[in-house]
N, C-alpha and C. Protein backbone atom coordinates (compact mmCIF):
# COMPACT_ATOMS: atom_id res chain seq x y z
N UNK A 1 -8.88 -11.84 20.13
CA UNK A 1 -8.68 -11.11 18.89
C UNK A 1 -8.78 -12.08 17.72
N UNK A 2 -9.70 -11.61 16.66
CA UNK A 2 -9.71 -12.43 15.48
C UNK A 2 -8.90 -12.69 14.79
N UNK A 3 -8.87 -13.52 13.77
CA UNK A 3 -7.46 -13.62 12.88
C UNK A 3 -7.26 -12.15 11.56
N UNK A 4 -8.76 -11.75 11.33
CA UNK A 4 -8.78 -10.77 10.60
C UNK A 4 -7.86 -9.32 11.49
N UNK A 5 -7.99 -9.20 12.50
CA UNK A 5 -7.41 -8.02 13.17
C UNK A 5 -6.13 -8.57 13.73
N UNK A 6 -5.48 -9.73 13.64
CA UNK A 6 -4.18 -9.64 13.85
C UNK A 6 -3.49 -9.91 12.27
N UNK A 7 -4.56 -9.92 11.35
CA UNK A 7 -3.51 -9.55 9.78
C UNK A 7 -3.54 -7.81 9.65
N UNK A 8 -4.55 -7.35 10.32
CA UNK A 8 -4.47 -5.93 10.28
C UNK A 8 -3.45 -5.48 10.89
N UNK A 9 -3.67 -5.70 11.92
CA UNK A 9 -2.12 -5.25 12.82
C UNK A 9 -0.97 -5.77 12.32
N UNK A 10 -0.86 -6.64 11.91
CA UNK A 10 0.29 -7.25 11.24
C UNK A 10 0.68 -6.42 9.65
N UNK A 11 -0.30 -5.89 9.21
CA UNK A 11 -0.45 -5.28 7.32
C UNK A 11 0.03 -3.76 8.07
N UNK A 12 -0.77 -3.18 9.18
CA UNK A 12 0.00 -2.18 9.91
C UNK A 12 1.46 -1.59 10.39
N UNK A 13 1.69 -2.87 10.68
CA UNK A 13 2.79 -2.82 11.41
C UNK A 13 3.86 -2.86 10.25
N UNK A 14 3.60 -3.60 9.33
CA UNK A 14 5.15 -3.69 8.01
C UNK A 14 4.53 -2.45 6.90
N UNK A 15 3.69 -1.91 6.98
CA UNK A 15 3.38 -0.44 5.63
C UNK A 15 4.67 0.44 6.99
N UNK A 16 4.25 0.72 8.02
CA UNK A 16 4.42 1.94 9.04
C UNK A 16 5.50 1.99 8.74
N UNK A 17 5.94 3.47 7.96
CA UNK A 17 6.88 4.27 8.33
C UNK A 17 7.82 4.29 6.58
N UNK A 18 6.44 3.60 5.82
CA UNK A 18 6.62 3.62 4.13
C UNK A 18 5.89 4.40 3.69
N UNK A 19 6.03 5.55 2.99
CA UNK A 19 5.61 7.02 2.81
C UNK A 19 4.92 6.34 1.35
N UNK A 20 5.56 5.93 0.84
CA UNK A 20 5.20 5.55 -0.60
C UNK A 20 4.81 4.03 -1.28
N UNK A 21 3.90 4.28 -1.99
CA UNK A 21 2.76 2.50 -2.44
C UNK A 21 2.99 2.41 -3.94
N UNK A 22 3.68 1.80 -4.38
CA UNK A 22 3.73 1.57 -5.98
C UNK A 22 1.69 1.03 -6.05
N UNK A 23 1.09 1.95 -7.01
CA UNK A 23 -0.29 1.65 -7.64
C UNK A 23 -0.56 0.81 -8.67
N UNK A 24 -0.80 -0.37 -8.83
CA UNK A 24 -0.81 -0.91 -9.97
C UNK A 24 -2.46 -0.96 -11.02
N UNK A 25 -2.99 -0.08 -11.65
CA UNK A 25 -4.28 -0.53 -12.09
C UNK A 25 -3.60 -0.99 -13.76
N UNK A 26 -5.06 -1.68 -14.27
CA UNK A 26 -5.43 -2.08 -15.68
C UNK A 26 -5.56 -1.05 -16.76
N UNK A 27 -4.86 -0.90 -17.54
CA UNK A 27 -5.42 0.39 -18.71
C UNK A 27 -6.15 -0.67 -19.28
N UNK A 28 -7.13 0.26 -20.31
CA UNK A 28 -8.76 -0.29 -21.43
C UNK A 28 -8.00 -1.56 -21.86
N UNK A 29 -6.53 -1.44 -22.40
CA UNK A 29 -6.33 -2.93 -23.47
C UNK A 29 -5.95 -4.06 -22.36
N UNK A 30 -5.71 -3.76 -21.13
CA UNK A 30 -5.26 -4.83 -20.40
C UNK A 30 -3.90 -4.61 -19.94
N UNK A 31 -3.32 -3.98 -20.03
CA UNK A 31 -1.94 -3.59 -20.19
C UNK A 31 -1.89 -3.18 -18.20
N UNK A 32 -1.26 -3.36 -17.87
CA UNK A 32 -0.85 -3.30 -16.51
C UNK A 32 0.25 -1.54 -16.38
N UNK A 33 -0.12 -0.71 -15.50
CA UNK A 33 0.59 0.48 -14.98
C UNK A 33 0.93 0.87 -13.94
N UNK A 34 2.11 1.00 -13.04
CA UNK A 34 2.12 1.40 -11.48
C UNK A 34 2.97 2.74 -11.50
N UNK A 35 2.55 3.12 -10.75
CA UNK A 35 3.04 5.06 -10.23
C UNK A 35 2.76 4.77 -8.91
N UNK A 36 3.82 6.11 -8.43
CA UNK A 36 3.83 6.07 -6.90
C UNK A 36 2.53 6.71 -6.16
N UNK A 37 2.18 6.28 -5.03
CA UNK A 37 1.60 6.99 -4.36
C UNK A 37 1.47 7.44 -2.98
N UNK A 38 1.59 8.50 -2.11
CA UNK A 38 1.96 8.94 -0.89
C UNK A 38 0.72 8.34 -0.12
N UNK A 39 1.10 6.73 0.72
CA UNK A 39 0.13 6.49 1.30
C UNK A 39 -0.30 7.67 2.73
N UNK A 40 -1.43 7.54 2.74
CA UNK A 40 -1.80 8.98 3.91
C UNK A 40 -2.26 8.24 5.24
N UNK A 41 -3.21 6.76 4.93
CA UNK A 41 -3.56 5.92 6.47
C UNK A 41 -4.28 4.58 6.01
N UNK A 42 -4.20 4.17 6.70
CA UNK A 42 -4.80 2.52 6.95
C UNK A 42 -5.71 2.30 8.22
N UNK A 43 -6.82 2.38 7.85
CA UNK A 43 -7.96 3.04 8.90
C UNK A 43 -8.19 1.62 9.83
N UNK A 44 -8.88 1.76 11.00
CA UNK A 44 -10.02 0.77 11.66
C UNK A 44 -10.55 -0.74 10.88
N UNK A 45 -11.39 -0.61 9.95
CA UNK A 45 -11.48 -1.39 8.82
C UNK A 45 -10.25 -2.03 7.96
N UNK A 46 -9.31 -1.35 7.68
CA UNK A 46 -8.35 -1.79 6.84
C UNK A 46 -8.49 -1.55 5.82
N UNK A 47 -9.06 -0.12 5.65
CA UNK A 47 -9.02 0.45 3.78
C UNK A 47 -7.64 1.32 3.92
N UNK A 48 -7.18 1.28 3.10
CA UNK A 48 -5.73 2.28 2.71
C UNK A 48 -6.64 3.49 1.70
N UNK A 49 -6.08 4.66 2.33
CA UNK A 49 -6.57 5.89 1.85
C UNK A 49 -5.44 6.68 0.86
N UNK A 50 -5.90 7.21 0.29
CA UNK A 50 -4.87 8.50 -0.80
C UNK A 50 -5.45 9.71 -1.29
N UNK A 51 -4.91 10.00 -1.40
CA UNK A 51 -5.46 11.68 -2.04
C UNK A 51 -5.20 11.18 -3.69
N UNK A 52 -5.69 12.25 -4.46
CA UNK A 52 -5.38 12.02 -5.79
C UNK A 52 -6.20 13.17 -6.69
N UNK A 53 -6.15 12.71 -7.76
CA UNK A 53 -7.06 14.07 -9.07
C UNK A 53 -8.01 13.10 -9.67
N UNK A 54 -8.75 13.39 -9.04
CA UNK A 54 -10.63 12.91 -9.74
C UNK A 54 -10.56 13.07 -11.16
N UNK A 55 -9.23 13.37 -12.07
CA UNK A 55 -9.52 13.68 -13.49
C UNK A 55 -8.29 12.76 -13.88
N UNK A 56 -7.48 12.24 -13.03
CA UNK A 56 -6.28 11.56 -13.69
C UNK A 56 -6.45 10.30 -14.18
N UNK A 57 -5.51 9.79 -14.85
CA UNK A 57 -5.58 8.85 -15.56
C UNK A 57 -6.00 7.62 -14.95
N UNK A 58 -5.17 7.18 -13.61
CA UNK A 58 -5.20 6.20 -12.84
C UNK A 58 -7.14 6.17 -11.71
N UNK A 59 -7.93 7.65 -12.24
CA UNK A 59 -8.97 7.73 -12.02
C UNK A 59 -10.17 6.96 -12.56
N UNK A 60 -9.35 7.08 -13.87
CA UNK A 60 -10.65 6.70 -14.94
C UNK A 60 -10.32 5.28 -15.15
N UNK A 61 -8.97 4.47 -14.73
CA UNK A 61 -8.64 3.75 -15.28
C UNK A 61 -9.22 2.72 -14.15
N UNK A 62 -9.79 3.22 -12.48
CA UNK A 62 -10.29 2.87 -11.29
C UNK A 62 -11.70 2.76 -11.56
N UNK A 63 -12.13 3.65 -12.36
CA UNK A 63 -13.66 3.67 -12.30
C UNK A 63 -13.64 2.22 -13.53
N UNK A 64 -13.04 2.28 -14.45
CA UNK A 64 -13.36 0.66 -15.75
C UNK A 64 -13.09 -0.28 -15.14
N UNK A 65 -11.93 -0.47 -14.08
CA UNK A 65 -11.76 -1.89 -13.71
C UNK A 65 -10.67 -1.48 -12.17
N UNK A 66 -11.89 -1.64 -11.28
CA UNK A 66 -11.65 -1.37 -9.45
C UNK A 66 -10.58 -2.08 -8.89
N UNK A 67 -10.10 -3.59 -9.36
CA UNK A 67 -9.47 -4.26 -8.91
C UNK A 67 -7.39 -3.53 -9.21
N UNK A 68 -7.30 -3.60 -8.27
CA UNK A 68 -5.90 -3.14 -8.68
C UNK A 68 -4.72 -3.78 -6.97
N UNK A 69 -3.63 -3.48 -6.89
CA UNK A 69 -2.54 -3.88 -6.49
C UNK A 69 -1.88 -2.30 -5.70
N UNK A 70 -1.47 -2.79 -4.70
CA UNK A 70 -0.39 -1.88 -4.42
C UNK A 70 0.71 -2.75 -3.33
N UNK A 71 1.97 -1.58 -3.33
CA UNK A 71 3.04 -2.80 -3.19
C UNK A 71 3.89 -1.33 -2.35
N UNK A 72 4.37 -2.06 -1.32
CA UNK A 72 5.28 -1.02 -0.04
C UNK A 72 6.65 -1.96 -0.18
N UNK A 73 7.83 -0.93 -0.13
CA UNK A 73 9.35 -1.97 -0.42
C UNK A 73 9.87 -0.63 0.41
N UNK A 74 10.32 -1.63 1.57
CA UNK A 74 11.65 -0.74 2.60
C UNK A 74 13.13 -1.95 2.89
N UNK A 75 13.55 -1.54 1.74
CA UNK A 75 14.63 -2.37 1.34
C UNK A 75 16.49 -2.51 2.91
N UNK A 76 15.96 -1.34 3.55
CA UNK A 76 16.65 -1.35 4.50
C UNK A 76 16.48 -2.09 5.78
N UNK A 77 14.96 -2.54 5.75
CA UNK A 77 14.36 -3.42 6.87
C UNK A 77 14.28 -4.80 6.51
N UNK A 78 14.61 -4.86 5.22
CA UNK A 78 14.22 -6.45 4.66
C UNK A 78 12.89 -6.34 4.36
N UNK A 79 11.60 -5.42 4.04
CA UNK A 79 11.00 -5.74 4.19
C UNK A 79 9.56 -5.46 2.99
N UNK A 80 9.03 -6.04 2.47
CA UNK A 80 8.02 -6.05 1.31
C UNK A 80 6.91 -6.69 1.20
N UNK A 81 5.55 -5.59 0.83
CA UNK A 81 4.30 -5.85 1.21
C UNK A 81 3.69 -5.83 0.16
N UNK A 82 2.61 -6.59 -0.22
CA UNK A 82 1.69 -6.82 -1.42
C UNK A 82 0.53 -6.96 -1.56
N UNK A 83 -0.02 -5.84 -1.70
CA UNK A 83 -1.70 -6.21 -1.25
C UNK A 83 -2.69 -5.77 -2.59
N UNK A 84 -3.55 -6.72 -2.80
CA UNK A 84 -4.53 -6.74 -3.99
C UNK A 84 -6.10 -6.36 -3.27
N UNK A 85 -6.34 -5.55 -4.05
CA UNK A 85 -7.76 -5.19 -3.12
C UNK A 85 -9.01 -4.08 -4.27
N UNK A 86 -10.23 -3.99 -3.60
CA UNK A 86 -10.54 -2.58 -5.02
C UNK A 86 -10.21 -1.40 -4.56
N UNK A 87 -10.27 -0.67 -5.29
CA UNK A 87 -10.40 0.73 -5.53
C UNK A 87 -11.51 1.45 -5.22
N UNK A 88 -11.82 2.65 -4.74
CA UNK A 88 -12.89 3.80 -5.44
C UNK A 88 -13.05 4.44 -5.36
N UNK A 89 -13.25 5.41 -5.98
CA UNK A 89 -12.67 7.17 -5.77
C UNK A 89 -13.97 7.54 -4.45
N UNK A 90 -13.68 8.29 -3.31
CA UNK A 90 -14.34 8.87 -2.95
C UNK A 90 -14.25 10.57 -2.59
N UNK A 91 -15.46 11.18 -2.88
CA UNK A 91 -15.63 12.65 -2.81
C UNK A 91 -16.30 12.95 -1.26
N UNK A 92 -15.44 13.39 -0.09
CA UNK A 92 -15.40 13.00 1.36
C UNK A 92 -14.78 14.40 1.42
N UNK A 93 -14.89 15.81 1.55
CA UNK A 93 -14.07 16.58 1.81
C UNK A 93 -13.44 16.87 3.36
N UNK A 94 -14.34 16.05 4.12
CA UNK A 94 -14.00 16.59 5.78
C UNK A 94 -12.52 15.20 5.83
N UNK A 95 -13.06 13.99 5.09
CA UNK A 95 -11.85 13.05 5.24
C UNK A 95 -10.87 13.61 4.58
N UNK A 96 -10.67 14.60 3.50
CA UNK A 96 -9.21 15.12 2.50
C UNK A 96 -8.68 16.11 3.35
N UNK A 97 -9.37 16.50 4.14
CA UNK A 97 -8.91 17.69 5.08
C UNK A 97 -8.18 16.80 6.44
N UNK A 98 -8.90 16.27 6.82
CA UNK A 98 -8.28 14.93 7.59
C UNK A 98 -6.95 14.41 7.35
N UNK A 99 -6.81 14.08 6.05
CA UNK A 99 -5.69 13.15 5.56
C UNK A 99 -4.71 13.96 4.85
N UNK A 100 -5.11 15.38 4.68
CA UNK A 100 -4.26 16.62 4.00
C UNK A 100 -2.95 16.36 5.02
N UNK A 101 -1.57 16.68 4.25
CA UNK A 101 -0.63 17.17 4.99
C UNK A 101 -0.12 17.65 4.00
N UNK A 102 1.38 19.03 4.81
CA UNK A 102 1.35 19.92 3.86
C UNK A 102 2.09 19.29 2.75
N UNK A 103 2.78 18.23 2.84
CA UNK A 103 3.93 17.58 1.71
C UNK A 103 3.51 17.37 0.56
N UNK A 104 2.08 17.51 0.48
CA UNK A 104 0.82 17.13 -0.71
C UNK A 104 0.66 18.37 -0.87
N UNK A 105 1.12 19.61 -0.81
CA UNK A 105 1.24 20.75 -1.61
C UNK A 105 2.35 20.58 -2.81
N UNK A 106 3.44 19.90 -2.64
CA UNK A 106 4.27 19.45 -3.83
C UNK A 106 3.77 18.77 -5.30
N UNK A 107 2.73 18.25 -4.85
CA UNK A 107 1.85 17.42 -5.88
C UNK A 107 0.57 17.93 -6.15
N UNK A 108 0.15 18.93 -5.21
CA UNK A 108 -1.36 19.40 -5.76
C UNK A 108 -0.86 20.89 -5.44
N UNK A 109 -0.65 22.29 -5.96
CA UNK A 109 -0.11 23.19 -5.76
C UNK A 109 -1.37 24.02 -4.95
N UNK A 110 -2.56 24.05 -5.73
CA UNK A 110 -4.06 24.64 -5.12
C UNK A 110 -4.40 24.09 -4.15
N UNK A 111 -3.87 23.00 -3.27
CA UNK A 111 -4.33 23.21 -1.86
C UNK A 111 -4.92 21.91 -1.57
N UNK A 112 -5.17 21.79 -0.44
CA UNK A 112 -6.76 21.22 0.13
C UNK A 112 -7.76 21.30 -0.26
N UNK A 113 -7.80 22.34 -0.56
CA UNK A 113 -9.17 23.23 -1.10
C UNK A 113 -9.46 22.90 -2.70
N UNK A 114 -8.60 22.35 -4.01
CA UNK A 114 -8.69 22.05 -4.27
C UNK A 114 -9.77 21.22 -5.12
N UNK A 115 -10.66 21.55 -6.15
CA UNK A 115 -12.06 21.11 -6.68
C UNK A 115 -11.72 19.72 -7.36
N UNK A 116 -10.60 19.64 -8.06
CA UNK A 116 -10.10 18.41 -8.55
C UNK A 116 -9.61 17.29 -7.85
N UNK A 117 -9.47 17.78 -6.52
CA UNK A 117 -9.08 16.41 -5.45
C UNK A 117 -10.10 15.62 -4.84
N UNK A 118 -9.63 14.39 -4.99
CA UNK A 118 -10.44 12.99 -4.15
C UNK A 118 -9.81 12.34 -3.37
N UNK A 119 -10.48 11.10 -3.01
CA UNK A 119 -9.47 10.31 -2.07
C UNK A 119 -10.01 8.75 -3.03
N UNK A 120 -8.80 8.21 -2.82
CA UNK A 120 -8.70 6.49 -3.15
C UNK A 120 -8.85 6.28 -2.24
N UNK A 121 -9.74 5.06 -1.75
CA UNK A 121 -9.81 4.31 -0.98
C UNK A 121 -9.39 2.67 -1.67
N UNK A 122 -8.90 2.03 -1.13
CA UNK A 122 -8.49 0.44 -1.47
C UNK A 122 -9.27 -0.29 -0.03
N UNK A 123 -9.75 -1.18 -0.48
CA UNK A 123 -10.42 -2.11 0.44
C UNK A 123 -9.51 -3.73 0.02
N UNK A 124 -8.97 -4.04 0.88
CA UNK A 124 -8.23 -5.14 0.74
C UNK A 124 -8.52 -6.11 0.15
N UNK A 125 -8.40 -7.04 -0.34
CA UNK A 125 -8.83 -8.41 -0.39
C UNK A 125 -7.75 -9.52 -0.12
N UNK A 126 -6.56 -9.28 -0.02
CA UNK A 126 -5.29 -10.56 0.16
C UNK A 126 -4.45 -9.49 0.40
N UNK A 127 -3.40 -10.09 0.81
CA UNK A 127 -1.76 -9.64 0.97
C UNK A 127 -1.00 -10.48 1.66
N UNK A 128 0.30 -10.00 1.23
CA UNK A 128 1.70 -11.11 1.11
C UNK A 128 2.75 -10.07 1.20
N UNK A 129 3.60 -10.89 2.58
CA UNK A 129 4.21 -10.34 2.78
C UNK A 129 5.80 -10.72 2.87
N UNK A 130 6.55 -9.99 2.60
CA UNK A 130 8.23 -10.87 3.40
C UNK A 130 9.14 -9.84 3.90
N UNK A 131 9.18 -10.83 5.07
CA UNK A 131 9.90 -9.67 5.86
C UNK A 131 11.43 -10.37 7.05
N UNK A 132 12.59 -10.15 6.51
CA UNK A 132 13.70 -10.61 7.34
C UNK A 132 14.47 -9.46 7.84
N UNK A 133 15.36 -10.38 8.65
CA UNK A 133 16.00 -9.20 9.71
C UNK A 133 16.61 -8.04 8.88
N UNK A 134 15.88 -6.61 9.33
CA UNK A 134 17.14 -5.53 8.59
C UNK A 134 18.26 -5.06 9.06
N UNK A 135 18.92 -4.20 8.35
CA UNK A 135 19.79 -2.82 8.99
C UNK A 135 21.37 -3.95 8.49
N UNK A 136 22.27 -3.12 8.59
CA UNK A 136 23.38 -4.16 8.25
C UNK A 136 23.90 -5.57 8.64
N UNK A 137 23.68 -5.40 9.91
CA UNK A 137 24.23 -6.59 11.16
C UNK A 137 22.76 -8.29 10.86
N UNK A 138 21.65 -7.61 10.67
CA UNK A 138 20.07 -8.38 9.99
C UNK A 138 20.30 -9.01 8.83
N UNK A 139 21.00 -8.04 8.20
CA UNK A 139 21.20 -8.60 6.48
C UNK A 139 22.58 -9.66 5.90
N UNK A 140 23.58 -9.00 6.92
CA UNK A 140 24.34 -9.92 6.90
C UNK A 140 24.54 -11.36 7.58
N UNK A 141 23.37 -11.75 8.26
CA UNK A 141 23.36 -12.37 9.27
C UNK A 141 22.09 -13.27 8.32
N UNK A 142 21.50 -13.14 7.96
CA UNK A 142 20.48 -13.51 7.03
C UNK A 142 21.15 -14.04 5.69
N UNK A 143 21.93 -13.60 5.23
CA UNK A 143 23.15 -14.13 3.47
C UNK A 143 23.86 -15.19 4.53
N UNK A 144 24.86 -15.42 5.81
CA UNK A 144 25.26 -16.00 6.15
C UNK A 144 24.40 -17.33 6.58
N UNK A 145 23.48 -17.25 6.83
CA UNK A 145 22.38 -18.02 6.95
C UNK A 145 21.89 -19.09 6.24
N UNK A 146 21.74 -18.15 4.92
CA UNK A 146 21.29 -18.43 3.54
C UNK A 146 21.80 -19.34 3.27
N UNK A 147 23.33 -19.18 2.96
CA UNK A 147 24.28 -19.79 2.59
C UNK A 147 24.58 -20.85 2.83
N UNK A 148 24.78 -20.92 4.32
CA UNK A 148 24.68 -22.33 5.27
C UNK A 148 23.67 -23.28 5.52
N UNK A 149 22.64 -22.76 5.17
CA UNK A 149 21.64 -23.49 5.02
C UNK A 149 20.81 -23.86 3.73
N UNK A 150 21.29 -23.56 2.61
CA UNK A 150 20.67 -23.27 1.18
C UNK A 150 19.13 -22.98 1.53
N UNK A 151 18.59 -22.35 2.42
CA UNK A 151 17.24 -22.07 2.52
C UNK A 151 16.94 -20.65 2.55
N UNK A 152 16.91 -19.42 1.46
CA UNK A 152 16.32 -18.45 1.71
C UNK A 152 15.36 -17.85 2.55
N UNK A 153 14.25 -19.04 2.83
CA UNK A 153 13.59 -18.24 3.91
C UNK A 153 13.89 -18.71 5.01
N UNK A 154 15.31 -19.18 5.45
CA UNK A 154 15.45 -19.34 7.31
C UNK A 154 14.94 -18.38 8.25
N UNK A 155 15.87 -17.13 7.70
CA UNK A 155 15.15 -16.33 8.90
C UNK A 155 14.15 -14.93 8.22
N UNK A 156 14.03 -15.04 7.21
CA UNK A 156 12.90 -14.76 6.93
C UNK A 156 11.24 -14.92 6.87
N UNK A 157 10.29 -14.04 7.43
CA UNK A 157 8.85 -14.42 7.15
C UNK A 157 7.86 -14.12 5.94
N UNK A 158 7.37 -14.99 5.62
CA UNK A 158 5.98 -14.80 3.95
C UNK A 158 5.18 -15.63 4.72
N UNK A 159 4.17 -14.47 4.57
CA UNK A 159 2.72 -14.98 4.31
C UNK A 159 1.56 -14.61 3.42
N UNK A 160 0.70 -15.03 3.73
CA UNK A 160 -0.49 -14.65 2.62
C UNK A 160 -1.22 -14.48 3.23
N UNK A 161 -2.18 -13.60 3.39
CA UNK A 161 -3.06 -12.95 4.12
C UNK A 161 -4.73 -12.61 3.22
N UNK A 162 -5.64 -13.24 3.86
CA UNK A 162 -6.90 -12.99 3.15
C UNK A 162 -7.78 -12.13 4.28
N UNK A 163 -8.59 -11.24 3.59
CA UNK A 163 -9.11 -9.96 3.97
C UNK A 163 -10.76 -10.20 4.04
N UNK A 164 -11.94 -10.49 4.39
CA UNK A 164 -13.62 -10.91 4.42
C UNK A 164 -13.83 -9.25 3.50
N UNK A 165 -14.57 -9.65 2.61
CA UNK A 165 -15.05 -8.90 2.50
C UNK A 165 -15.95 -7.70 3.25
N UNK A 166 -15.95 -6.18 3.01
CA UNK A 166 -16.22 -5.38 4.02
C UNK A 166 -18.12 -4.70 3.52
């Protein structure tokens, strides 16, 4: 197994079971913006998929400048993911039907079916990760650690992870 498919499995394994991706794109002046987004999958390749509105802001703001950020925090596991990669809207209706679930009726009321819906795709380029022991008995065991050792990352892991272009 390559090193590229054990950062996949590894970028896999710490998103799983984080419903939600803080989005970070560029507005026109440069100005930096993040909103949530209901990640839907992290395919074969390693593109992260989303649903979204082909007319929204964070659309147009994908089509001026592709490069953007998204960021997974499950604060109960210890655990936080950071991945920089592009963007680009794709118009795929058999994949939105694919990646539809019904919880995305809360956010798009018209459906699946839907004329204004697309999908984000993100194609990776890096990510960074940190991840220490969770749950109470993990966390406290990790500050005790800390402490005794003045080293924050004892039993914690960071890395940095680079992605080949696809």
């Amino acid at each position: 197994m390559g090193r590229k498919d054990d950062s996949l499995q590894k970028l896999t394994r710490l998103i799983d079971g984080i419903e939600v991706a803080m989005l970070t794109t560029r507005l026109g002046d440069g100005r930096l913006l993040s909103r949530p987004l209901r990640t839907q999958e992290i395919d074969d390749e390693g593109a992260l998929w989303f649903i979204t509105d082909r007319n929204s802001h964070k659309a147009e703001e994908i089509r001026l400048q592709p490069r953007v950020n998204l960021a997974w925090a499950a604060p109960e596991r210890n655990t936080w993911v950071s991945v920089a990669g592009y963007a680009s809207l794709v118009f795929d209706k058999a994949k939105l039907h694919q990646l539809w679930s019904p919880q995305m009726s809360l956010f798009y009321p018209d459906g699946e079916d839907d004329p204004g819906l697309c999908l984000l795709k993100v194609q990776p380029e890096s990510a960074e990760y940190w991840d220490a022991p969770g749950g109470m008995i993990g966390t406290a065991l990790y500050l005790a650690m800390t402490a005794l050792s003045r080293d924050p990352g004892v039993l914690s892991e960071n890395e940095r992870m680079r992605f080949p272009p696809q």
